[in-house]
N, C-alpha and C. Protein backbone atom coordinates (compact mmCIF):
# COMPACT_ATOMS: atom_id res chain seq x y z
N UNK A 1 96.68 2.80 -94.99
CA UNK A 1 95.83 2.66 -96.17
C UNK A 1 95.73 4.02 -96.87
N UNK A 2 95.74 4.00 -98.29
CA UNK A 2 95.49 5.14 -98.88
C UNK A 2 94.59 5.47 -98.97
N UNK A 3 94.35 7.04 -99.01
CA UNK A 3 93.01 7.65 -98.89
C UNK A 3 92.66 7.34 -100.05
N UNK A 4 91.35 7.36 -100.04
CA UNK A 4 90.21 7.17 -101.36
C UNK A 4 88.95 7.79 -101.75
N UNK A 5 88.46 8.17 -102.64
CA UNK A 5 87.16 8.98 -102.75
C UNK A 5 86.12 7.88 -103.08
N UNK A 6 85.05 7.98 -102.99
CA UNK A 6 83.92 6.72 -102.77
C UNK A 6 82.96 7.47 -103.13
N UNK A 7 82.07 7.33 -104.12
CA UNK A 7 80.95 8.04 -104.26
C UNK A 7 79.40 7.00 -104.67
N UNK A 8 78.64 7.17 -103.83
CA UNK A 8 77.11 6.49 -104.33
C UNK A 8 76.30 7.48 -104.87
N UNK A 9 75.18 6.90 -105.44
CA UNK A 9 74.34 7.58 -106.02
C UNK A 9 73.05 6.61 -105.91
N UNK A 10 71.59 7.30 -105.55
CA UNK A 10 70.83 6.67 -105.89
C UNK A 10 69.39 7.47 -105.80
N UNK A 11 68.46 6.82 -106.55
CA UNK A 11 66.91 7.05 -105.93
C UNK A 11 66.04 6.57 -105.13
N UNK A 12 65.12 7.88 -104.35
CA UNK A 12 64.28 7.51 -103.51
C UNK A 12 63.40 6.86 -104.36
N UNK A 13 61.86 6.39 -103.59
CA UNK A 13 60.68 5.84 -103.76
C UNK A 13 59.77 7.17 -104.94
N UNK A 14 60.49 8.37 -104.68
CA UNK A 14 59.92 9.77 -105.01
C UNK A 14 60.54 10.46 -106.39
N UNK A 15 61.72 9.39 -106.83
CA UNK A 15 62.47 10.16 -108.03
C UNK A 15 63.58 10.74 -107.37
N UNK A 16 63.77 11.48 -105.97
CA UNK A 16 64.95 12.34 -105.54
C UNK A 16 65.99 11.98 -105.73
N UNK A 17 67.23 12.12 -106.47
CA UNK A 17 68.11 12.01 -106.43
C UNK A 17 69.51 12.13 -105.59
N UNK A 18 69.83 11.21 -104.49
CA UNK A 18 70.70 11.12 -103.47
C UNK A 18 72.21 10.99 -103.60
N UNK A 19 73.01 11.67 -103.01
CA UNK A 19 74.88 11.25 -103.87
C UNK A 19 75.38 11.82 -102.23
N UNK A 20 76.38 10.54 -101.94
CA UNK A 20 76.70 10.42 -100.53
C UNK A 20 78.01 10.65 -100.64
N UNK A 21 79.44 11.06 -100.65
CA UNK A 21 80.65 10.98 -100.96
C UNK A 21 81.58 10.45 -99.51
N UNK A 22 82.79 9.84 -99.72
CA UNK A 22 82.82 9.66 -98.44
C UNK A 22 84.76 9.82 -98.98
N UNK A 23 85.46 11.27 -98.44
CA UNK A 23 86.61 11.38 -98.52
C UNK A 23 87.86 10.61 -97.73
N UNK A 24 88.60 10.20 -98.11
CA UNK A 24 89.48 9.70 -96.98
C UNK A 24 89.28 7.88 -97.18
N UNK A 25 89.22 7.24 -95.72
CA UNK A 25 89.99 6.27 -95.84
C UNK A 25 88.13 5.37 -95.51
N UNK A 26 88.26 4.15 -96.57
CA UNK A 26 86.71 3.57 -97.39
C UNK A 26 86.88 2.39 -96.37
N UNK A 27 86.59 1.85 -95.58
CA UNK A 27 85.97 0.56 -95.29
C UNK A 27 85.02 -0.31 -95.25
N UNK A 28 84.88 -1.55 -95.06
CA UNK A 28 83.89 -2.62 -95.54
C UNK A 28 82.65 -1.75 -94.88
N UNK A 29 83.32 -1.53 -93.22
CA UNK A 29 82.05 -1.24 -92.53
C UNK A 29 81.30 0.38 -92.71
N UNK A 30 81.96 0.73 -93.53
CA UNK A 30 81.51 2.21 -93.39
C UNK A 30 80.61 2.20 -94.83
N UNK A 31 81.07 1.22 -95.84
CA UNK A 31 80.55 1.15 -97.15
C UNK A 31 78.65 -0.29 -96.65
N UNK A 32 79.44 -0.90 -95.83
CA UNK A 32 78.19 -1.39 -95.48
C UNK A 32 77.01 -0.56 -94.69
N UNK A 33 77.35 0.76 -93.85
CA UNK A 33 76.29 1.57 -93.43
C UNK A 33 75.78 2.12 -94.21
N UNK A 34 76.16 2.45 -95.26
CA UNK A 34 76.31 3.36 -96.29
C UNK A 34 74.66 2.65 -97.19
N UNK A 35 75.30 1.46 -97.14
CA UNK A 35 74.37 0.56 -97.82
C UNK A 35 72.79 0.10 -97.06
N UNK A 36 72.88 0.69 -96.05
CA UNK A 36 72.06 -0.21 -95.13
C UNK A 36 70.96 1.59 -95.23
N UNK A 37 71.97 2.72 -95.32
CA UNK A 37 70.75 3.57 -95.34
C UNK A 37 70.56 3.85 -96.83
N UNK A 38 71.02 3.06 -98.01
CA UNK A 38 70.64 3.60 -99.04
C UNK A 38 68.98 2.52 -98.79
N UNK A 39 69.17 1.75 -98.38
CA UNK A 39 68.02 0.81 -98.02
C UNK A 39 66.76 1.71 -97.55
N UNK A 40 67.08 2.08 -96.23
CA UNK A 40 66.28 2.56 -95.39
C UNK A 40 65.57 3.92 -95.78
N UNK A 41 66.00 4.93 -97.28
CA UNK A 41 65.94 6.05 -97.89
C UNK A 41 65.31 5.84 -99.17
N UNK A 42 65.41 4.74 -99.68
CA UNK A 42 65.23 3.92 -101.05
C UNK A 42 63.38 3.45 -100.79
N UNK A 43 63.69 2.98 -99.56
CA UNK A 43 62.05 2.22 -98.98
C UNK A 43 62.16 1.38 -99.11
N UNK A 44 61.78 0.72 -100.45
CA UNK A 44 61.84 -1.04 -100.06
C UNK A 44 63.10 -1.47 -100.78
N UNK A 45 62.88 -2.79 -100.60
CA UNK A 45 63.96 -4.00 -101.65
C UNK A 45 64.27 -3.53 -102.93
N UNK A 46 63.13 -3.59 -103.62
CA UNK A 46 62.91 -3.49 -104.82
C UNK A 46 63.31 -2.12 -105.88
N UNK A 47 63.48 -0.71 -104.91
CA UNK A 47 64.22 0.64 -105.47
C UNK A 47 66.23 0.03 -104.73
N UNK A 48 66.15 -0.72 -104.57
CA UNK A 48 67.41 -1.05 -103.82
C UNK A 48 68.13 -1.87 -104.87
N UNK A 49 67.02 -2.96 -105.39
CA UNK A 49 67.93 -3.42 -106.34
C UNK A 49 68.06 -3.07 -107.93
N UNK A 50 67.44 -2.21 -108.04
CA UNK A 50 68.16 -1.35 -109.22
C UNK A 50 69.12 -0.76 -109.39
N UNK A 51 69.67 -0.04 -108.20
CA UNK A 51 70.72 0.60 -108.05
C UNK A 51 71.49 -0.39 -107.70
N UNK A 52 71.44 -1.25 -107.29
CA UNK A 52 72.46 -2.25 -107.19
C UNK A 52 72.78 -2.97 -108.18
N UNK A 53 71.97 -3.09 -109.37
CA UNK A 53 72.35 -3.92 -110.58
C UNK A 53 73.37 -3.22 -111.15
N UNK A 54 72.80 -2.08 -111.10
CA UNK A 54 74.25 -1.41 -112.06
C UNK A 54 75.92 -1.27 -111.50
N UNK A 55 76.34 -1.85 -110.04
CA UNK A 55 77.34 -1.51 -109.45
C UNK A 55 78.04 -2.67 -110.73
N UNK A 56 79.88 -2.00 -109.93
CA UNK A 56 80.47 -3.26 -110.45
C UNK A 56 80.71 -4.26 -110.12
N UNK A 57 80.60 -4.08 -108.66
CA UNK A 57 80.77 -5.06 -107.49
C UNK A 57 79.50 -6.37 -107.49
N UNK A 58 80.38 -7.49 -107.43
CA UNK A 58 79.58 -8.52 -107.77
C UNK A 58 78.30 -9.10 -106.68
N UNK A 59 79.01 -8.51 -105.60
CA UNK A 59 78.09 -8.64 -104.03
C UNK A 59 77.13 -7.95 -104.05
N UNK A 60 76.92 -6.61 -104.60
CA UNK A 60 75.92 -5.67 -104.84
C UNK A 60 75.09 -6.27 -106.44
N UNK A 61 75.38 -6.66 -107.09
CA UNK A 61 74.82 -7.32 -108.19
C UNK A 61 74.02 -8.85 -108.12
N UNK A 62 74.88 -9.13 -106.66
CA UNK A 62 74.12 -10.53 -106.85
C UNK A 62 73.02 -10.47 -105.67
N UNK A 63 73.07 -9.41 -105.13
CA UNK A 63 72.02 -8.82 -103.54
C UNK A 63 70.95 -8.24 -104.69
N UNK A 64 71.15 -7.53 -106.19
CA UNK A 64 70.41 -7.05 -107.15
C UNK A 64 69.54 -8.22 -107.78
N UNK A 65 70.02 -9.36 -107.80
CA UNK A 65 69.75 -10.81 -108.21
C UNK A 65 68.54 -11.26 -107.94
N UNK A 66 69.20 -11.31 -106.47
CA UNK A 66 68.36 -12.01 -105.49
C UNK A 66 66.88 -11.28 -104.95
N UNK A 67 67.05 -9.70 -104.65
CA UNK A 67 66.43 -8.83 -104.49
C UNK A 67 65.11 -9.04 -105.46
N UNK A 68 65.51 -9.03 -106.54
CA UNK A 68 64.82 -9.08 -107.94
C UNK A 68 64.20 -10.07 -108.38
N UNK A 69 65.00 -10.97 -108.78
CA UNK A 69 64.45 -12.13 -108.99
C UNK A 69 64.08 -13.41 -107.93
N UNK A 70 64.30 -13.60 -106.76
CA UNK A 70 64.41 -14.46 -106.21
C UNK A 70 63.08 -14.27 -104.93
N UNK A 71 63.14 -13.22 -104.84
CA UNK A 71 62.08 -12.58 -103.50
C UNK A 71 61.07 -13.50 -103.01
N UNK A 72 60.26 -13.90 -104.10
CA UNK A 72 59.13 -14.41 -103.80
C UNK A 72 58.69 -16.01 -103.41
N UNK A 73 60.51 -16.76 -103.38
CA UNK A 73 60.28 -17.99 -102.67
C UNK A 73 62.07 -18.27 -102.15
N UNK A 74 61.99 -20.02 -101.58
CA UNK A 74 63.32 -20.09 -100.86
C UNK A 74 63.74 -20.49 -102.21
N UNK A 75 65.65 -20.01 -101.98
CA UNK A 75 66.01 -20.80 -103.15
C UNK A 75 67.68 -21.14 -102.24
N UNK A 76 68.76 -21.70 -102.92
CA UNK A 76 70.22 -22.22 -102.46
C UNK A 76 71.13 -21.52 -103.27
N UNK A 77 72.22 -21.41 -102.61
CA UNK A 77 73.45 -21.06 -103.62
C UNK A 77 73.41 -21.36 -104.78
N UNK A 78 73.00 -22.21 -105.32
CA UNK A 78 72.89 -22.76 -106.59
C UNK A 78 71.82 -22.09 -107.31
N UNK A 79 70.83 -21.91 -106.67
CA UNK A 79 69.86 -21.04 -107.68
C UNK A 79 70.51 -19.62 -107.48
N UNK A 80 70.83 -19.43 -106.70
CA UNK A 80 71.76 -17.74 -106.23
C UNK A 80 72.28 -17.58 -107.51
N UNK A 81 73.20 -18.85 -107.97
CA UNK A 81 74.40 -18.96 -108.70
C UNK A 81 74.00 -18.92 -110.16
N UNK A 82 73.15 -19.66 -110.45
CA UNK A 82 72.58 -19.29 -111.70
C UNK A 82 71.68 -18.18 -111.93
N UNK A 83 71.44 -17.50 -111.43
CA UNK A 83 69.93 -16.25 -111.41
C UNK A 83 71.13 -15.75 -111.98
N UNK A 84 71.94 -15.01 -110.89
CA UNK A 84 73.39 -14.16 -111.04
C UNK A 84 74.13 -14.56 -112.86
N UNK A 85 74.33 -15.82 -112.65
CA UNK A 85 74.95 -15.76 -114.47
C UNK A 85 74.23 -15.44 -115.04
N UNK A 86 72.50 -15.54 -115.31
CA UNK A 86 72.21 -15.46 -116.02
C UNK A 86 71.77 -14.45 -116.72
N UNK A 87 71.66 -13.66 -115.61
CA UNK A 87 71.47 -12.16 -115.58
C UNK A 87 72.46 -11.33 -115.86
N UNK A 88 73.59 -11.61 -115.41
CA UNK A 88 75.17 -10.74 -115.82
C UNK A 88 75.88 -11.16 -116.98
N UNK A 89 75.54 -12.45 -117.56
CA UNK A 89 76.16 -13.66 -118.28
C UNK A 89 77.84 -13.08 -117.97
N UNK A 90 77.86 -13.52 -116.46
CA UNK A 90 79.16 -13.73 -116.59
C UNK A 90 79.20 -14.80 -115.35
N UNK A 91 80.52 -15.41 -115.53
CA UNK A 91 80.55 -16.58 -114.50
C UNK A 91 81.03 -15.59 -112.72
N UNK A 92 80.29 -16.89 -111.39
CA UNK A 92 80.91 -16.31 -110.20
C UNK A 92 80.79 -17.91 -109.34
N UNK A 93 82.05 -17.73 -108.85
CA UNK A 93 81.89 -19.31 -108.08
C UNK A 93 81.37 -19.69 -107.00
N UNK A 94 80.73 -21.02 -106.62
CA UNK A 94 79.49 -20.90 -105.89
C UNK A 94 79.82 -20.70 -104.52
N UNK A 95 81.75 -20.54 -104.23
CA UNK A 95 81.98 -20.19 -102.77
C UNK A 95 81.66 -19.12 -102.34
N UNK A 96 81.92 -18.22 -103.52
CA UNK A 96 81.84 -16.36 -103.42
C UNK A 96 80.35 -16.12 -103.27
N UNK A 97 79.36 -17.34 -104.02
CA UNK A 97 78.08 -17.29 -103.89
C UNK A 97 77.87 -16.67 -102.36
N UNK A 98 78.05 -18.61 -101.69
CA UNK A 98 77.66 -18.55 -100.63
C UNK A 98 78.28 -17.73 -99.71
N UNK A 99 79.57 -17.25 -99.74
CA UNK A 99 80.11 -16.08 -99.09
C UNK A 99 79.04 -14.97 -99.02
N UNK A 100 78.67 -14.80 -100.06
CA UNK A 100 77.51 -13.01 -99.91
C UNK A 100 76.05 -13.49 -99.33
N UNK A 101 75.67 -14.34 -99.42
CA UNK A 101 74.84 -15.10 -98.82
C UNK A 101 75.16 -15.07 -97.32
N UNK A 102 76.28 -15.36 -96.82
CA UNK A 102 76.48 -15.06 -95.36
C UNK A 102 75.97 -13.42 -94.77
N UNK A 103 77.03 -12.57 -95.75
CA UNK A 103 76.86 -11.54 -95.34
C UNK A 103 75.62 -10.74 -95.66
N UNK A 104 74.84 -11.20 -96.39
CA UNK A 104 73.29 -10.98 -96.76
C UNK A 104 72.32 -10.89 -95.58
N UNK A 105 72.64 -12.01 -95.02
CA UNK A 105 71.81 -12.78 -94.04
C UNK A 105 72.41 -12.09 -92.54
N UNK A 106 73.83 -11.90 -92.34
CA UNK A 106 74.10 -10.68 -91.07
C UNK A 106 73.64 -9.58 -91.42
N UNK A 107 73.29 -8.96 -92.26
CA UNK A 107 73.02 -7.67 -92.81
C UNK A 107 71.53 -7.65 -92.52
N UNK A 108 70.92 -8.67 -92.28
CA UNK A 108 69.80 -8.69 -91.89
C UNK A 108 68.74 -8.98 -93.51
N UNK A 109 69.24 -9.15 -94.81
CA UNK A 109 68.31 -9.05 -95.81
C UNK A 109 67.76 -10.40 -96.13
N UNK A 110 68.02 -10.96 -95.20
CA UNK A 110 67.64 -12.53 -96.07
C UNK A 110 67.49 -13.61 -94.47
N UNK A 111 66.93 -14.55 -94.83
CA UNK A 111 66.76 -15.28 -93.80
C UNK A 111 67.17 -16.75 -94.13
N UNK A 112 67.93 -17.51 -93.15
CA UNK A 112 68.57 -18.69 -93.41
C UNK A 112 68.15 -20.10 -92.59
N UNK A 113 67.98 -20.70 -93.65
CA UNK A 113 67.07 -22.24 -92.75
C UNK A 113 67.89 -23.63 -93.04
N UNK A 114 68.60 -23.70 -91.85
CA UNK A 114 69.14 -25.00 -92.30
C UNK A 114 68.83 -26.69 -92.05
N UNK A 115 68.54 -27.02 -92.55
CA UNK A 115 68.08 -28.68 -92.68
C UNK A 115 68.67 -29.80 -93.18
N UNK A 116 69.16 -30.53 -91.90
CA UNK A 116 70.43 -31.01 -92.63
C UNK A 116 71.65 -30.60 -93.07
N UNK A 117 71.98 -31.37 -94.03
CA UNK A 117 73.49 -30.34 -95.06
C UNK A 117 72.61 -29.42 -95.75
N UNK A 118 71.66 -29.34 -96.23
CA UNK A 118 71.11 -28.59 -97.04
C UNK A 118 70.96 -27.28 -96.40
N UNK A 119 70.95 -26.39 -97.27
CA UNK A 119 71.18 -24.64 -96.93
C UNK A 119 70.04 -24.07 -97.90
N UNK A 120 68.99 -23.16 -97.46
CA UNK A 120 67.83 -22.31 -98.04
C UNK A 120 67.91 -21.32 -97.29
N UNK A 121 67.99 -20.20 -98.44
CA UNK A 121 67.52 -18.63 -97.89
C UNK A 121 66.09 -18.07 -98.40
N UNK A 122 65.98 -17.12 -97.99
CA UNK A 122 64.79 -16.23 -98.27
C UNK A 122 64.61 -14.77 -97.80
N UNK A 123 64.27 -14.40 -99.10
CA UNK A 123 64.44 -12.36 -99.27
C UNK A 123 63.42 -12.34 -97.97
N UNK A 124 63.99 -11.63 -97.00
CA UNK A 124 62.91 -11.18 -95.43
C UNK A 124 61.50 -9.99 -96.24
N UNK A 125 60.59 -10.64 -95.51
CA UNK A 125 59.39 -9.51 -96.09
C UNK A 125 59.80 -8.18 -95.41
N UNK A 126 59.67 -6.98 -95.78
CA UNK A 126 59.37 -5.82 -95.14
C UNK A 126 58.66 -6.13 -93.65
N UNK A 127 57.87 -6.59 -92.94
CA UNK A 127 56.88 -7.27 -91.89
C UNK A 127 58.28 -7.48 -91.13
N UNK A 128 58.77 -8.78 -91.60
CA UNK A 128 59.71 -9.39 -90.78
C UNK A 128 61.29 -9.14 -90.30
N UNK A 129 61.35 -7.68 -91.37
CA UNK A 129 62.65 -7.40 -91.38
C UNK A 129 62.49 -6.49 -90.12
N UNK A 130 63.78 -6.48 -89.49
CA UNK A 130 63.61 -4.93 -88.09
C UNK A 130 64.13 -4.14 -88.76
N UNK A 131 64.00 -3.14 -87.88
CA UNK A 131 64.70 -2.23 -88.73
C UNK A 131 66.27 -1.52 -88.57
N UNK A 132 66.59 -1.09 -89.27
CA UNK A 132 68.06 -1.28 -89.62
C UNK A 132 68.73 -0.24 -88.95
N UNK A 133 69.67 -0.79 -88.23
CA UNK A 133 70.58 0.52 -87.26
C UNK A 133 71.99 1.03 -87.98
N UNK A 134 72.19 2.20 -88.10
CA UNK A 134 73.09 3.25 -89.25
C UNK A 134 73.83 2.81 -88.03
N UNK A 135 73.83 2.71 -86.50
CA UNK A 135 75.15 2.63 -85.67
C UNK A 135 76.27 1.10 -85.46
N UNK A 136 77.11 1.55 -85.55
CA UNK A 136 78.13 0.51 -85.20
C UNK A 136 77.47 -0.83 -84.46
């Protein structure tokens, strides 16, 4: 794999301005730690998904979505799916939905209740979330 330069940027709860660079060779899992302490540095959800609205990446935009708009009850891929257009007005299909929805929910940000065929998530309160390990 070719090397690559990777750079985040974001704010604390305090205004501080944070920029993480990561030289060399970028993976899912190293970009997902990455993400898990912009969380844990950020404080809550809510300084998390600002900086996530602005990525280009649609997984980080639609975790900005959900973060944002969705927090305060259960909703399905389908409401996932429309929050996300409506907010980006751009289209994303509801597999890729539920794809980030998986990895939402291993990541520990969301909680998943299934009943039936039917599928409901929900943004984890601060209370209920553990807390998040930077290790492998």
């Amino acid at each position: 794999m070719k090397p690559r330069r990777f750079k985040l940027e974001f704010y604390d709860d305090e205004g501080v301005r944070h920029s993480i660079t990561i030289d060399g060779q970028v993976t899912r899992e190293k970009v997902g730690k990455l993400l898990d302490l912009v969380e844990v540095m950020a404080g809550t959800p809510r300084a998390t998904a600002s900086v996530l609205g602005i990525s280009p990446r649609k997984f980080d935009r639609l975790a900005s979505t959900i973060i944002s708009e969705l927090k305060q009850r259960e909703f399905t891929a389908s409401d996932a799916k429309k929050a996300f257009e409506t907010s980006f007005t751009e289209k994303i299909p509801l597999s890729t939905v539920s794809t980030y929805l998986v990895r939402l929910t291993e990541r520990g940000v969301l909680d998943r209740t299934e009943t039936g065929r039917n599928v409901s998530y929900r943004v984890k309160t601060e209370e209920s979330r553990p807390i998040l390990s930077l290790r492998p």
